[in-house]
Each structure stands twice: as structure tokens, then as C-alpha cells.
N, C-alpha and C. Protein backbone atom coordinates (compact mmCIF):
# COMPACT_ATOMS: atom_id res chain seq x y z
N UNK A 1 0.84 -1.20 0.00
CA UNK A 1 0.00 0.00 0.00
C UNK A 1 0.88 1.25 0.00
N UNK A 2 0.53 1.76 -0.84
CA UNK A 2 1.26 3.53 -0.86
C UNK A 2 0.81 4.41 0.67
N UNK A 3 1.91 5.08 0.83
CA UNK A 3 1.87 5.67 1.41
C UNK A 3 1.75 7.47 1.26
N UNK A 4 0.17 7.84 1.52
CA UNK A 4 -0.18 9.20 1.29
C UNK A 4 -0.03 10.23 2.48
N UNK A 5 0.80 11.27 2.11
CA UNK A 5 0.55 11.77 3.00
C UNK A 5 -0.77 12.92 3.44
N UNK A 6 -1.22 13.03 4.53
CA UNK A 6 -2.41 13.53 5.04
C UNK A 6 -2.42 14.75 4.31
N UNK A 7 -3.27 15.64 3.77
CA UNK A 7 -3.76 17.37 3.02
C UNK A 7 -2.85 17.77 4.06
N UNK A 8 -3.84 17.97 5.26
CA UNK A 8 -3.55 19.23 6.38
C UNK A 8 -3.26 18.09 7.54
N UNK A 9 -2.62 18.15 8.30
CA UNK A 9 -2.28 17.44 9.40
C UNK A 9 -3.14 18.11 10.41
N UNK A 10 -4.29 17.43 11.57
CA UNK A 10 -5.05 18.63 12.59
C UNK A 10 -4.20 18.66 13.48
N UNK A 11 -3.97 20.12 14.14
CA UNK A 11 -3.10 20.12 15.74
C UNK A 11 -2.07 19.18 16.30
N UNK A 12 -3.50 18.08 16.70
CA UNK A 12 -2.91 17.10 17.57
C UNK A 12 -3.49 15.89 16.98
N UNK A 13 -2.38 15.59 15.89
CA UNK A 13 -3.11 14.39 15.26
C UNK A 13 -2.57 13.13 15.81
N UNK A 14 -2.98 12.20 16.11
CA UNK A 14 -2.57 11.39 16.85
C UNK A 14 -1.89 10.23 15.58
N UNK A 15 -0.56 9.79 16.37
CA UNK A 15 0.22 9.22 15.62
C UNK A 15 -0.01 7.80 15.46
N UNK A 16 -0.02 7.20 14.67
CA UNK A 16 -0.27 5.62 14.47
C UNK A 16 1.07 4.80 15.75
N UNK A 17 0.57 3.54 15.91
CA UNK A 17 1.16 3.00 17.08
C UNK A 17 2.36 2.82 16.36
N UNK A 18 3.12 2.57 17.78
CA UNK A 18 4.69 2.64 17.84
C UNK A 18 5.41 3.98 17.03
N UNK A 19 4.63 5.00 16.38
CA UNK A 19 5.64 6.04 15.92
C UNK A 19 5.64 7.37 17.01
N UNK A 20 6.84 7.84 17.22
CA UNK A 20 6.52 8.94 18.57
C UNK A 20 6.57 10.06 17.35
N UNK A 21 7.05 10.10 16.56
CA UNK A 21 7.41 11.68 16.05
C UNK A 21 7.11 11.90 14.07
N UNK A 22 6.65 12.33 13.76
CA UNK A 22 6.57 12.48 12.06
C UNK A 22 7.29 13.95 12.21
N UNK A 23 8.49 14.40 11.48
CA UNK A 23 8.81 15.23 11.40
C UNK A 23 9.38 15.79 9.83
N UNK A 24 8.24 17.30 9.35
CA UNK A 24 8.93 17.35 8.18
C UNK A 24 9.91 17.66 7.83
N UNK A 25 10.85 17.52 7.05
CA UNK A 25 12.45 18.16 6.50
C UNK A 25 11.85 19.40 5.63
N UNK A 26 12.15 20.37 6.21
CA UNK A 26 12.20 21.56 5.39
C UNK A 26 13.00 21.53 4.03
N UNK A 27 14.29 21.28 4.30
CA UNK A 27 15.21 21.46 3.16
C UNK A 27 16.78 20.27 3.67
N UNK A 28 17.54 20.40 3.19
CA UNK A 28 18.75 19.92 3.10
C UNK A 28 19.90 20.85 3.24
N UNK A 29 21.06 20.61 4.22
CA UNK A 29 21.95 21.71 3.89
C UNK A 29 23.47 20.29 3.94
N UNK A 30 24.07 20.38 3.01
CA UNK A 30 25.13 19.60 3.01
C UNK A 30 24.99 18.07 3.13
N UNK A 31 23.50 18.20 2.85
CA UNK A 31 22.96 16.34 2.92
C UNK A 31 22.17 16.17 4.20
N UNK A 32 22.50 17.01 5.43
CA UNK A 32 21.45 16.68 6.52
C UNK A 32 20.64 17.70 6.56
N UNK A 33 19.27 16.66 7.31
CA UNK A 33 18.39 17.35 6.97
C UNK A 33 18.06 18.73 7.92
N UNK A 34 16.93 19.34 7.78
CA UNK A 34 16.69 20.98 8.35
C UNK A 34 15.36 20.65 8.55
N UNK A 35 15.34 20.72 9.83
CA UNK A 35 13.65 20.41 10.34
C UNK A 35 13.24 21.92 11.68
N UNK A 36 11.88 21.97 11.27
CA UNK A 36 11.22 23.50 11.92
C UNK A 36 11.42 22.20 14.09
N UNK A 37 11.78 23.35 14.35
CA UNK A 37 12.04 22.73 16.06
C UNK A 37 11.15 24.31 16.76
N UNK A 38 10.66 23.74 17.56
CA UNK A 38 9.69 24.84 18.80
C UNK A 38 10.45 25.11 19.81
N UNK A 39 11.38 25.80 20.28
CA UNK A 39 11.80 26.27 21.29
C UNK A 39 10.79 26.62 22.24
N UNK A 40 10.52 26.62 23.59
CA UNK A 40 10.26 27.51 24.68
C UNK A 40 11.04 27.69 25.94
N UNK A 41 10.99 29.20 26.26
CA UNK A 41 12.28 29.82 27.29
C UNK A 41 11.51 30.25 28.22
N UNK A 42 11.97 31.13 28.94
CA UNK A 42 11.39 31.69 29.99
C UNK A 42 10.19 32.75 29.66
N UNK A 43 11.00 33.58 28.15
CA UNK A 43 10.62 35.15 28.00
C UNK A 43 9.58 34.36 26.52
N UNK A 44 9.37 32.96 26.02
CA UNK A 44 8.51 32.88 24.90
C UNK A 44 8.99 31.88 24.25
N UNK A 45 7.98 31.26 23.29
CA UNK A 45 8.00 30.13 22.06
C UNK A 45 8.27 30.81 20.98
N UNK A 46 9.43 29.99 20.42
CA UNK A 46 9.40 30.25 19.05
C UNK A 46 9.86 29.10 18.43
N UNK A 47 9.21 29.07 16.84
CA UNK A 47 10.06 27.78 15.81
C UNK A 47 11.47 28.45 15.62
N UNK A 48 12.43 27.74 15.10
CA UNK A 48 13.69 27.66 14.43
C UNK A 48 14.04 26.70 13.83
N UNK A 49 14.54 26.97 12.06
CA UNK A 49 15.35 25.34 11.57
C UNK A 49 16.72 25.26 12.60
N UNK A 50 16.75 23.56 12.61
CA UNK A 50 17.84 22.60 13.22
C UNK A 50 18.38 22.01 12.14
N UNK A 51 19.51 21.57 12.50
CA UNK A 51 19.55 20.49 11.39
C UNK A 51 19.67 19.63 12.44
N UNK A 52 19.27 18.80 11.87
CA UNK A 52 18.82 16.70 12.39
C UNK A 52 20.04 16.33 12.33
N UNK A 53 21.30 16.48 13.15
CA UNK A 53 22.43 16.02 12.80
C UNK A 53 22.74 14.45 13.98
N UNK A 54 22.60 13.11 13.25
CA UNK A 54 22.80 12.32 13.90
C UNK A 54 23.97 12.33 14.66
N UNK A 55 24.69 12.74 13.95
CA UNK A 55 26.37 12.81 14.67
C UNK A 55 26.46 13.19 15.54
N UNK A 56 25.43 14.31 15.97
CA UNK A 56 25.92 15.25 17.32
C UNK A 56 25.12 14.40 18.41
N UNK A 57 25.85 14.11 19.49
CA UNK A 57 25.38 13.64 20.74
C UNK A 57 24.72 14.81 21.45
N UNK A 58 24.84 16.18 21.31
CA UNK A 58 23.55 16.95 22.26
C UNK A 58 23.34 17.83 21.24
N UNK A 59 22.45 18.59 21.77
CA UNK A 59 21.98 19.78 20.67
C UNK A 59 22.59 21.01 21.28
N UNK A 60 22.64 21.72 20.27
CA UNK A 60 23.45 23.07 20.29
C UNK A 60 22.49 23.73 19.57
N UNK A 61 21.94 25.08 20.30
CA UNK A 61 21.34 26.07 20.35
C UNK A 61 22.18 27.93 19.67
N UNK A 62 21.78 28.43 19.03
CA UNK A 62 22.80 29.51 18.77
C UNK A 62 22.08 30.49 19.76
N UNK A 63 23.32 31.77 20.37
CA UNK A 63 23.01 32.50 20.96
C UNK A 63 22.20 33.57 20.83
N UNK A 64 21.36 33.53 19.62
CA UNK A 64 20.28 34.58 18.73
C UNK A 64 18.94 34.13 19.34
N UNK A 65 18.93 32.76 19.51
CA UNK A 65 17.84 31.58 19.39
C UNK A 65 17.63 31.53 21.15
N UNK A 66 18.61 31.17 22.03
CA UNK A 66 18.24 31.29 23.09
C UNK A 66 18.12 32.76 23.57
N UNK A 67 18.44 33.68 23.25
CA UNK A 67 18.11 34.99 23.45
C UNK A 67 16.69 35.44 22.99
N UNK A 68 16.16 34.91 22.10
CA UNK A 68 14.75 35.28 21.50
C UNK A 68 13.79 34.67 22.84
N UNK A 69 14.17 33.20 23.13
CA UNK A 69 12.85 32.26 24.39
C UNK A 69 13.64 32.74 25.48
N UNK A 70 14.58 33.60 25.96
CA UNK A 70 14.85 33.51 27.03
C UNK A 70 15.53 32.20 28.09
N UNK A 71 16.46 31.84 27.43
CA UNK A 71 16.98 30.45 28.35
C UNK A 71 18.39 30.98 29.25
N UNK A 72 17.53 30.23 30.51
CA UNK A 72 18.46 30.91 31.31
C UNK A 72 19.23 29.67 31.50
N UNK A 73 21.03 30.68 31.67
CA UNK A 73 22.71 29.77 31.71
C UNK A 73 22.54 29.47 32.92
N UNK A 74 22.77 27.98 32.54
CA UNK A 74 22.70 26.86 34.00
C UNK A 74 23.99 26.47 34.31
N UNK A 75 24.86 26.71 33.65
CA UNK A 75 26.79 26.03 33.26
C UNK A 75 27.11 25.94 32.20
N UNK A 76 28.04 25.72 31.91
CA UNK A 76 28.88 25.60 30.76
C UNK A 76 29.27 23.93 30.83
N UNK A 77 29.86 23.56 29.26
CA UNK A 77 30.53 22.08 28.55
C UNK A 77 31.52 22.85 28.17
N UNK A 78 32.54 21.27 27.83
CA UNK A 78 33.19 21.56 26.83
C UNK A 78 32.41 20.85 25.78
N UNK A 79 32.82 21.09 24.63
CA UNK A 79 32.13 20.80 23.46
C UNK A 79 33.70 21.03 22.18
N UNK A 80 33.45 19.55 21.48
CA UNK A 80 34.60 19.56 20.54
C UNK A 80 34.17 19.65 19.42
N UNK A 81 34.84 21.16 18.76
CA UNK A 81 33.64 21.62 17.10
C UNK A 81 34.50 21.01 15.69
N UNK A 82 33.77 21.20 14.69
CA UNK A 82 34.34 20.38 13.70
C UNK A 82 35.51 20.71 13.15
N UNK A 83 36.29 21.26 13.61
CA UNK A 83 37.76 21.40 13.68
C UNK A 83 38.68 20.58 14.17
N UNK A 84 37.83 19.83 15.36
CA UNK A 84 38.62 19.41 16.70
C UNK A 84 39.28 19.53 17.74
N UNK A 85 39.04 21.04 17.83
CA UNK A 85 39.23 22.09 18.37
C UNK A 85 38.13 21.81 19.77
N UNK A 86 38.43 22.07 20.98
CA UNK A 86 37.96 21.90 21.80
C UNK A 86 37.44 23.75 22.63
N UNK A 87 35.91 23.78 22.63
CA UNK A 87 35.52 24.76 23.37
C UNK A 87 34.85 24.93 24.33
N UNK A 88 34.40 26.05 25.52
CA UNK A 88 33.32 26.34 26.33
C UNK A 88 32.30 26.88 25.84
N UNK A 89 31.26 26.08 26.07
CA UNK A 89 30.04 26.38 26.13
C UNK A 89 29.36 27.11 26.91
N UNK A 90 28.42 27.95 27.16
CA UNK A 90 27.21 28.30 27.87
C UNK A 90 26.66 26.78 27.75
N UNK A 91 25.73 26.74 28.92
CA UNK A 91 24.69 25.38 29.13
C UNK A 91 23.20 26.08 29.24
N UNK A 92 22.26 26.01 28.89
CA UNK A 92 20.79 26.26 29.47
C UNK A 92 19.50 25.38 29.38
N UNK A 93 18.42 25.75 29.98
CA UNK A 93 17.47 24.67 29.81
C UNK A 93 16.50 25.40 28.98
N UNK A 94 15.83 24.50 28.32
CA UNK A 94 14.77 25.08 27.02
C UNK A 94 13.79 23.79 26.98
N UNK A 95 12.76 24.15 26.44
CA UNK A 95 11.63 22.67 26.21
C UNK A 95 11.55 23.18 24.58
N UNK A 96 12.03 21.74 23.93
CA UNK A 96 12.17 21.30 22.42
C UNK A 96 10.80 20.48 22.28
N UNK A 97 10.68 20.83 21.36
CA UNK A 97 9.03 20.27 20.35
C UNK A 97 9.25 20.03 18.75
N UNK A 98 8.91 18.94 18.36
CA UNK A 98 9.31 18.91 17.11
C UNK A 98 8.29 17.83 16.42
N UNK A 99 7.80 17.42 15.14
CA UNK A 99 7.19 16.75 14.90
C UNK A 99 6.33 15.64 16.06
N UNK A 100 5.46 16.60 16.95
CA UNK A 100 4.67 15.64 17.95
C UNK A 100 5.97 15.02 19.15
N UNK A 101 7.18 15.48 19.37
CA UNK A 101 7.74 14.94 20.35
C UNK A 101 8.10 16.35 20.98
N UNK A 102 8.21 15.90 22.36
CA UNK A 102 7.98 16.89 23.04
C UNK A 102 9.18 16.68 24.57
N UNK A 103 10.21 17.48 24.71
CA UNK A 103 11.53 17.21 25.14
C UNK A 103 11.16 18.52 26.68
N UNK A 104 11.21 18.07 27.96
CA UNK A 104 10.73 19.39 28.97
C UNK A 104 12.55 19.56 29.49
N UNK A 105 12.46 20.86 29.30
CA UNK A 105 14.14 21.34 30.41
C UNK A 105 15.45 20.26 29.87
N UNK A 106 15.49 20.80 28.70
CA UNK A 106 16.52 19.95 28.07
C UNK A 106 17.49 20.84 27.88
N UNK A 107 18.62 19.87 28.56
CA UNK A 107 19.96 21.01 28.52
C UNK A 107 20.81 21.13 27.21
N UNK A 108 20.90 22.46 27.10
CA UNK A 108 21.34 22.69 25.52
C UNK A 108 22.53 23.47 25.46
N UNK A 109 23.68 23.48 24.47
CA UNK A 109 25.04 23.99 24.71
C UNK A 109 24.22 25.28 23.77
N UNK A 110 25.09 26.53 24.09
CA UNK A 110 24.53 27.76 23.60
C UNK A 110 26.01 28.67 22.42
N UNK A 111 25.78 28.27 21.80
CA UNK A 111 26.90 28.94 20.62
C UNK A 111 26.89 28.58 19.29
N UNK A 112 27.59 28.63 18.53
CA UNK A 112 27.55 28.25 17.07
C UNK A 112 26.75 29.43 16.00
N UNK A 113 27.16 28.87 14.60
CA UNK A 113 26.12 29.79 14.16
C UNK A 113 24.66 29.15 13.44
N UNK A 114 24.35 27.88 13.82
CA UNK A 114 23.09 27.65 13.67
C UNK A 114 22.88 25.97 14.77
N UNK A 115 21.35 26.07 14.69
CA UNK A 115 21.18 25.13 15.79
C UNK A 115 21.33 23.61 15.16
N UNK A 116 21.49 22.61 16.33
CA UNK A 116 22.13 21.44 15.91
C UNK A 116 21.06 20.46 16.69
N UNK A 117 20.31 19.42 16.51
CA UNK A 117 19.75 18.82 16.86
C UNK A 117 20.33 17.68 17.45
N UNK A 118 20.12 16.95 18.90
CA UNK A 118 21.46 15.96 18.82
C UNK A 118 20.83 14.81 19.59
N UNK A 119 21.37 13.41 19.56
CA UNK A 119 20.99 12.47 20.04
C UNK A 119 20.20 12.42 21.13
N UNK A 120 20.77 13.57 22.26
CA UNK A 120 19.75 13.53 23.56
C UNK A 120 18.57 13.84 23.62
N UNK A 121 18.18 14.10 22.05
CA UNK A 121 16.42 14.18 21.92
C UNK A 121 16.17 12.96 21.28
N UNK A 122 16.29 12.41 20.88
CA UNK A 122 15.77 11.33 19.75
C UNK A 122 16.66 9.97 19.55
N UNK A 123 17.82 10.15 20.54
CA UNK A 123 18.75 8.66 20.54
C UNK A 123 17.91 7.54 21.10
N UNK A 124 17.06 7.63 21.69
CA UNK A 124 16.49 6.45 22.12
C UNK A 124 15.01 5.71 20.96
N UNK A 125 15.16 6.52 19.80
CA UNK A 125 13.79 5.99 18.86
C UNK A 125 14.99 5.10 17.85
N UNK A 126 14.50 4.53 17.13
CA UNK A 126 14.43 4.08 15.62
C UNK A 126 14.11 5.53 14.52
N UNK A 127 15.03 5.47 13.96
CA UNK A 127 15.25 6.67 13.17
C UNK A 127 15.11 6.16 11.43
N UNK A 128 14.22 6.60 10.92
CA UNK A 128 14.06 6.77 9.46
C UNK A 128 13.63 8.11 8.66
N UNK A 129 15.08 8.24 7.85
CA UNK A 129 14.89 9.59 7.27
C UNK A 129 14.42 9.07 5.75
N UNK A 130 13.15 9.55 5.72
CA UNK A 130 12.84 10.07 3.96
C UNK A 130 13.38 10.75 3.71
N UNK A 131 12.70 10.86 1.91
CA UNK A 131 12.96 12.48 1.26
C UNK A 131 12.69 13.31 2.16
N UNK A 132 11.54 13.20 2.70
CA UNK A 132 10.37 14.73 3.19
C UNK A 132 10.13 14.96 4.07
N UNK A 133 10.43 13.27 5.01
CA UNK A 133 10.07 13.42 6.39
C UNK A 133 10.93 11.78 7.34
N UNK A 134 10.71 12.37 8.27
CA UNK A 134 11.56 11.94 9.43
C UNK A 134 10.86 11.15 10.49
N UNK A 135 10.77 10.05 10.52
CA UNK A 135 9.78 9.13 11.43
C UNK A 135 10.74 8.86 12.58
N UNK A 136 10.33 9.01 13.96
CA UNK A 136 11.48 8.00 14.88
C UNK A 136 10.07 6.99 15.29
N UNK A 137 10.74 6.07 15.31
CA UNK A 137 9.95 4.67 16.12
C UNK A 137 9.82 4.44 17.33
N UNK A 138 9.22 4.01 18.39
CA UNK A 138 9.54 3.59 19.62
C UNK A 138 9.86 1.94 19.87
């Protein structure tokens, strides 16, 4: 059976069993994908593209992005960037939302120049990337 996807998706559409998350890929940048993520901070919600980067074990937030929701610095990491170059981080807590999954006070490294999506949201699903969209499994 083909698989169609829904016109309009409602709100809170409830996901068929065993899938926690349908998430669309906006676009592609260098082969991984760019998916819309919901930030909320202290001072407000907002979307921002991520990229879905399996590689990264946490997510990294840019300092534009936590400045818009208000996330307040809980500590600092080190964090080793794709140089191999080893840096300090800012640390803060934020609640991530993304295709129906929903992440509360998740600690996020604060720098870079765009946000990075990373295993500590989604390492524990079954991961299948389409063209268009992004299923994790439970």
C-alpha cells in the first residue's frame, strides 16, 4: 500500500502506534536534513530550523535563538567543534518540540552559528529519514 501523506495534518493528530514523532524536513543543507524545532524559554516560544544532525550527541542552540525564548545559563561544557578544536560552552534549559515529540528542560550547549539537533532528543527511537520526512519509532 502507498503511502499518502495527510492534506492538512489537525493540531494534535494522533500518531499511528509505535511512531513517537513524524517530522517534516524543510530542506537539506550539506545532505542533513533541516527540520522546523519549537523552542520555549522563559521570555517565549518560538520555531527555528535545526539540522537533524545524527552525529551530534547533544543539541546546540545559537546565541540569537536562546536569546529570543529567554533560556536561562545553568553552566557551561566543553564541546569539541568540527575542527577538533575543543571549546566552552554556555549550558541552558529550554523545552524542544518537534514533529509531535515533546523534550521538557533539556539542557542545551549555547553557541555556534546555527542550531544542531542531537541524540539527547531522539537517541532512544528508531530513526528513518525520507525524502520529506523523518519518522522516529519507539
Amino acid at each position: 500500500a502507498d503511502i499518502v501523506p495527510a492534506p492538512a495534518p489537525a493540531p494534535v493528530a494522533a500518531l499511528p502506534q509505535g511512531l513517537a514523532a513524524q517530522i517534516p524536513i524543510q530542506r537539506r543543507q550539506g545532505g542533513t536534513p533541516v527540520v522546523g524545532v519549537t523552542l520555549k524559554g522563559a521570555s517565549g516560544t518560538q520555531s527555528f530550523p535545526m539540522l537533524f544532525d545524527t552525529g551530534a550527541t547533544g543539541t546546540l542552540i545559537t546565541a540569537d535563538m536562546a536569546q529570543a525564548v529567554g533560556v536561562t545559563v545553568v553552566g557551561e561544557t566543553q564541546a569539541r567543534i568540527a575542527d577538533g578544536s575543543v571549546v566552552t560552552l554556555p549550558v541552558g534549559l529550554v523545552n524542544v518540540e518537534l514533529g509531535g515529540l515533546r523534550r521538557e528542560q533539556v539542557k542545551v550547549a549555547i553557541g555556534g552559528s546555527y542550531g544542531l539537533l542531537g541524540q539527547d532528543i531522539y537517541g532512544q527511537y528508531g530513526i528513518a529519514i525520507g525524502s520529506h520526512m523523518i519518522h522516529l519509532h519507539q
